[in-house]
C-alpha atoms as a PDB file:
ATOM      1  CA  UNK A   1      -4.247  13.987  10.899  1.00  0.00           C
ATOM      2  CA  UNK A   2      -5.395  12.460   7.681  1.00  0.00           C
ATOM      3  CA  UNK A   3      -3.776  14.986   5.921  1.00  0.00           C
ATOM      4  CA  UNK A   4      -0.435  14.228   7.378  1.00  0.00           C
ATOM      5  CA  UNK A   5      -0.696  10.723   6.876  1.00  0.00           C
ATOM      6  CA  UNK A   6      -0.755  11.231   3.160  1.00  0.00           C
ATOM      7  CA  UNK A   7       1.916  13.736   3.284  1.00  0.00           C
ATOM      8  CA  UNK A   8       4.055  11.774   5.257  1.00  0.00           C
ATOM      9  CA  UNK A   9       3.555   8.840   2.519  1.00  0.00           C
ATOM     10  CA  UNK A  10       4.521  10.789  -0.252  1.00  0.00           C
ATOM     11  CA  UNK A  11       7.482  12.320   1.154  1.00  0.00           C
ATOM     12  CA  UNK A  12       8.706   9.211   1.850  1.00  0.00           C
ATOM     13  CA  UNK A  13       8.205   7.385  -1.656  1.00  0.00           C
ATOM     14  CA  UNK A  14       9.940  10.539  -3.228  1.00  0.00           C
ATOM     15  CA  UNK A  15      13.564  10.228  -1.359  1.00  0.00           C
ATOM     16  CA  UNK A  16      16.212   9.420  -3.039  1.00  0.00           C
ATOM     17  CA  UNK A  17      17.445   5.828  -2.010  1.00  0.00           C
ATOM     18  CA  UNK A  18      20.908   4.149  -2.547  1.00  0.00           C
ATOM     19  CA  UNK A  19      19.235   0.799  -1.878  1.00  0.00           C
ATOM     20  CA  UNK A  20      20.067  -2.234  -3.264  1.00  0.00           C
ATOM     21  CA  UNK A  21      17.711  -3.329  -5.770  1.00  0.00           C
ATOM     22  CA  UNK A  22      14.794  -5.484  -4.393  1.00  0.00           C
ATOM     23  CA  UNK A  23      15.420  -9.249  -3.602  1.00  0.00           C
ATOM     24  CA  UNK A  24      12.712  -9.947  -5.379  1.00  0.00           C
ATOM     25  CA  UNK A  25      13.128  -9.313  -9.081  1.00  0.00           C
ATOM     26  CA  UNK A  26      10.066  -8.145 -10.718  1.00  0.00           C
ATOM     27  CA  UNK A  27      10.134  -9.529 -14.349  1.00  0.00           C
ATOM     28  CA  UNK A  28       8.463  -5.935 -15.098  1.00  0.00           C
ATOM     29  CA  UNK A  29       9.846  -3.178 -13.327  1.00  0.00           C
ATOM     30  CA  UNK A  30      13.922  -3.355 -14.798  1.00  0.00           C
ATOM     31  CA  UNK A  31      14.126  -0.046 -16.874  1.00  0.00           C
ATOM     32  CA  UNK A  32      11.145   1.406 -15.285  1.00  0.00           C
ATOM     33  CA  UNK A  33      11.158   5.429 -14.057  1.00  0.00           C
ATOM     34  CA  UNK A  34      10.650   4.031 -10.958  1.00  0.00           C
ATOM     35  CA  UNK A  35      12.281   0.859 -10.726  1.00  0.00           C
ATOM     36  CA  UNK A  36      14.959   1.911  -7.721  1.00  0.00           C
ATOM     37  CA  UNK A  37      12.146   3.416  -5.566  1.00  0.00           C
ATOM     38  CA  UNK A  38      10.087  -0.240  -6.267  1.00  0.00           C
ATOM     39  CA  UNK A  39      13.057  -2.042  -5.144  1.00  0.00           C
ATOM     40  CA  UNK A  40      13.899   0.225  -1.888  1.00  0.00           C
ATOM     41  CA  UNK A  41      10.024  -0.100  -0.975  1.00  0.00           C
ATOM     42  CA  UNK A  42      10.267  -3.766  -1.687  1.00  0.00           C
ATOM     43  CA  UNK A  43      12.835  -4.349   0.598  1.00  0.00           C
ATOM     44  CA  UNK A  44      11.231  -2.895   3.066  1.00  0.00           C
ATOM     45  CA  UNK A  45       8.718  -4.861   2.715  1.00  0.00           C
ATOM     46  CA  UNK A  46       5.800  -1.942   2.212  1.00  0.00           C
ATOM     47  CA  UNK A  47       5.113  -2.727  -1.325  1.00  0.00           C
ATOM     48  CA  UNK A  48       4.639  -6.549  -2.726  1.00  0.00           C
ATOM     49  CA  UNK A  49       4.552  -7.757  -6.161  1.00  0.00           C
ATOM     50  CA  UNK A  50       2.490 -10.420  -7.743  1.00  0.00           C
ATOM     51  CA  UNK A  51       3.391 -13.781  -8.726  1.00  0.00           C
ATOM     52  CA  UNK A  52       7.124 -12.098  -9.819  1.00  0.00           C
ATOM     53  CA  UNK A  53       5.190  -9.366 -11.248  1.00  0.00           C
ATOM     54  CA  UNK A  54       4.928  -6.006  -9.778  1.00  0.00           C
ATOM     55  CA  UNK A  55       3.122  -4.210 -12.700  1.00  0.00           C
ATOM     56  CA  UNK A  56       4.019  -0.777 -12.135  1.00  0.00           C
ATOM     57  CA  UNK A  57       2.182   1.122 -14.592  1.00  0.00           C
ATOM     58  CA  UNK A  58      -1.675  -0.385 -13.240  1.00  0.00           C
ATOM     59  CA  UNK A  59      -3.897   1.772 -11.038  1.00  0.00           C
ATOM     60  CA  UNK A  60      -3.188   1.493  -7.164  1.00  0.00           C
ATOM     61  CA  UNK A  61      -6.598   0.122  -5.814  1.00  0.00           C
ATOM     62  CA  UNK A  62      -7.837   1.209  -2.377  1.00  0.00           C
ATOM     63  CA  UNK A  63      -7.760  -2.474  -1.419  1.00  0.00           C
ATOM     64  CA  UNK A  64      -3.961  -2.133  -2.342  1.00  0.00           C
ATOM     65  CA  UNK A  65      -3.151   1.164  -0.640  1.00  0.00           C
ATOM     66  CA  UNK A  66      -4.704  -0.028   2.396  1.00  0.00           C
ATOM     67  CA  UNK A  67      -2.625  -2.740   2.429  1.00  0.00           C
ATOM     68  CA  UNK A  68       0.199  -0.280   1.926  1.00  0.00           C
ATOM     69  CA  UNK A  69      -0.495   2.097   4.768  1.00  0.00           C
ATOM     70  CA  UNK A  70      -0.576  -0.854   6.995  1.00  0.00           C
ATOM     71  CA  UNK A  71       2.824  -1.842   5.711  1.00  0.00           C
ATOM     72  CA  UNK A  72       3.907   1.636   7.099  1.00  0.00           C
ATOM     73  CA  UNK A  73       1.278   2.573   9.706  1.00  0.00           C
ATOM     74  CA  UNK A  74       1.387  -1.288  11.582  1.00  0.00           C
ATOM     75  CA  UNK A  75      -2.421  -0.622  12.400  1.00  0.00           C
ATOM     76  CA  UNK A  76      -3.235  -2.631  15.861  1.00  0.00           C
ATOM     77  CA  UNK A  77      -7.445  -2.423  15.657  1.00  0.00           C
ATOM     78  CA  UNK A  78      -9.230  -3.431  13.093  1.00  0.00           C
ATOM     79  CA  UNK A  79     -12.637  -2.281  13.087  1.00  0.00           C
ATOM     80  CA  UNK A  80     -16.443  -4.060  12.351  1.00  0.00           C
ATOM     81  CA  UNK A  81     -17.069  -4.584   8.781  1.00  0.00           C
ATOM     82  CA  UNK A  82     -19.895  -2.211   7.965  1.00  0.00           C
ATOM     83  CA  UNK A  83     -19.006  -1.666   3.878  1.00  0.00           C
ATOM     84  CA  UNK A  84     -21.630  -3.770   1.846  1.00  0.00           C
ATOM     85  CA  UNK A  85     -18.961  -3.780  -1.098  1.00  0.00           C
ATOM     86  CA  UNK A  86     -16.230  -5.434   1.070  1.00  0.00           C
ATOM     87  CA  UNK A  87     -14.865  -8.822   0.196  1.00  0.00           C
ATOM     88  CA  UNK A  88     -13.188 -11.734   1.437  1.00  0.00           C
ATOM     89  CA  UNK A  89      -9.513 -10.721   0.205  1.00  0.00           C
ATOM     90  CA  UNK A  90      -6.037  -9.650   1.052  1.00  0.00           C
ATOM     91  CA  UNK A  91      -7.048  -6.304   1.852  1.00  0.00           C
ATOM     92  CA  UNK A  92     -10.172  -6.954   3.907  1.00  0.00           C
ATOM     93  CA  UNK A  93      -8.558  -6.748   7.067  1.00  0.00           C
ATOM     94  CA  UNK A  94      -6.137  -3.795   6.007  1.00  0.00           C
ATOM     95  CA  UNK A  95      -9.182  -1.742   4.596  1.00  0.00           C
ATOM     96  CA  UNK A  96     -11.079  -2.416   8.134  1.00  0.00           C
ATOM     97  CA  UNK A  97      -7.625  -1.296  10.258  1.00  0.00           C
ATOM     98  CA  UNK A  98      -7.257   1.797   8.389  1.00  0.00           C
ATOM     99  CA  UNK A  99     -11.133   2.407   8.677  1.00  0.00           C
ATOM    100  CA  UNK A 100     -10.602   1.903  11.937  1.00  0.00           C
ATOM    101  CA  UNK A 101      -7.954   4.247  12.475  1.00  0.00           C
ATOM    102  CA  UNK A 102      -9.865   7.031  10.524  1.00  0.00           C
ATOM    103  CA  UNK A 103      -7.436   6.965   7.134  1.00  0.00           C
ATOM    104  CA  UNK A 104     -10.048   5.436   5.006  1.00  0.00           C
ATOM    105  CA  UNK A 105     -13.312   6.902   5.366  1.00  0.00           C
ATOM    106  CA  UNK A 106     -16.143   5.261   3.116  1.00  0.00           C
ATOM    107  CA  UNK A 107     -20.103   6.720   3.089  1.00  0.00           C
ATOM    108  CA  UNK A 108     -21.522   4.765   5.568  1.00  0.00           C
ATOM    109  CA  UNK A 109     -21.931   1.699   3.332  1.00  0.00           C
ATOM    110  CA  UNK A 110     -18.744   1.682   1.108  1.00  0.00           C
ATOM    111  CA  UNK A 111     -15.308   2.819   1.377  1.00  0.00           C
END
């Protein structure tokens, strides 16, 4: 199930898309590789920027992909915090839904 999760994820960042470009202009995406696949994930509203900045070549933490897969996913539970390196943040809640729902697996103590 995991498996297909992630494969299901990638498929659907690789279509093509005749979107309109995003709403939100990123002051750093225009003229990036993948500035038309930012802008079609932007609109619908699975990927967010920062502050008018979507910085497109920086790692993708797991903080940040959980929040992703629970743009896409719409996770219901969210489980009991039991990761001693989990903090207060936007993806607290997203990391403990996708725990939850057995995409994120940590050791037993972090994710």
């Amino acid at each position: 199930m995991k498996k297909w999760t992630l494969f299901a994820l990638m498929g659907m960042l690789l279509l093509p898309s005749n979107v309109v470009l995003a709403e939100e202009r990123y002051q750093d995406t225009q003229g990036h590789w993948a500035e038309e696949a930012i802008a079609a994930w932007s609109n619908r509203k699975v990927l967010n920027g920062y502050n008018g900045f979507f910085r497109p070549n920086d790692t993708v933490t797991r903080g940040e992909m959980a929040v992703i897969l629970n743009n896409i996913m719409a996770y219901q539970q969210k489980g009991e915090n039991t990761f001693s390196d989990l903090d207060e943040n936007f993806y607290t809640e997203p990391i403990l839904k996708a725990a939850q729902a057995g995409t994120l697996v940590g050791d037993g103590s972090s994710v």
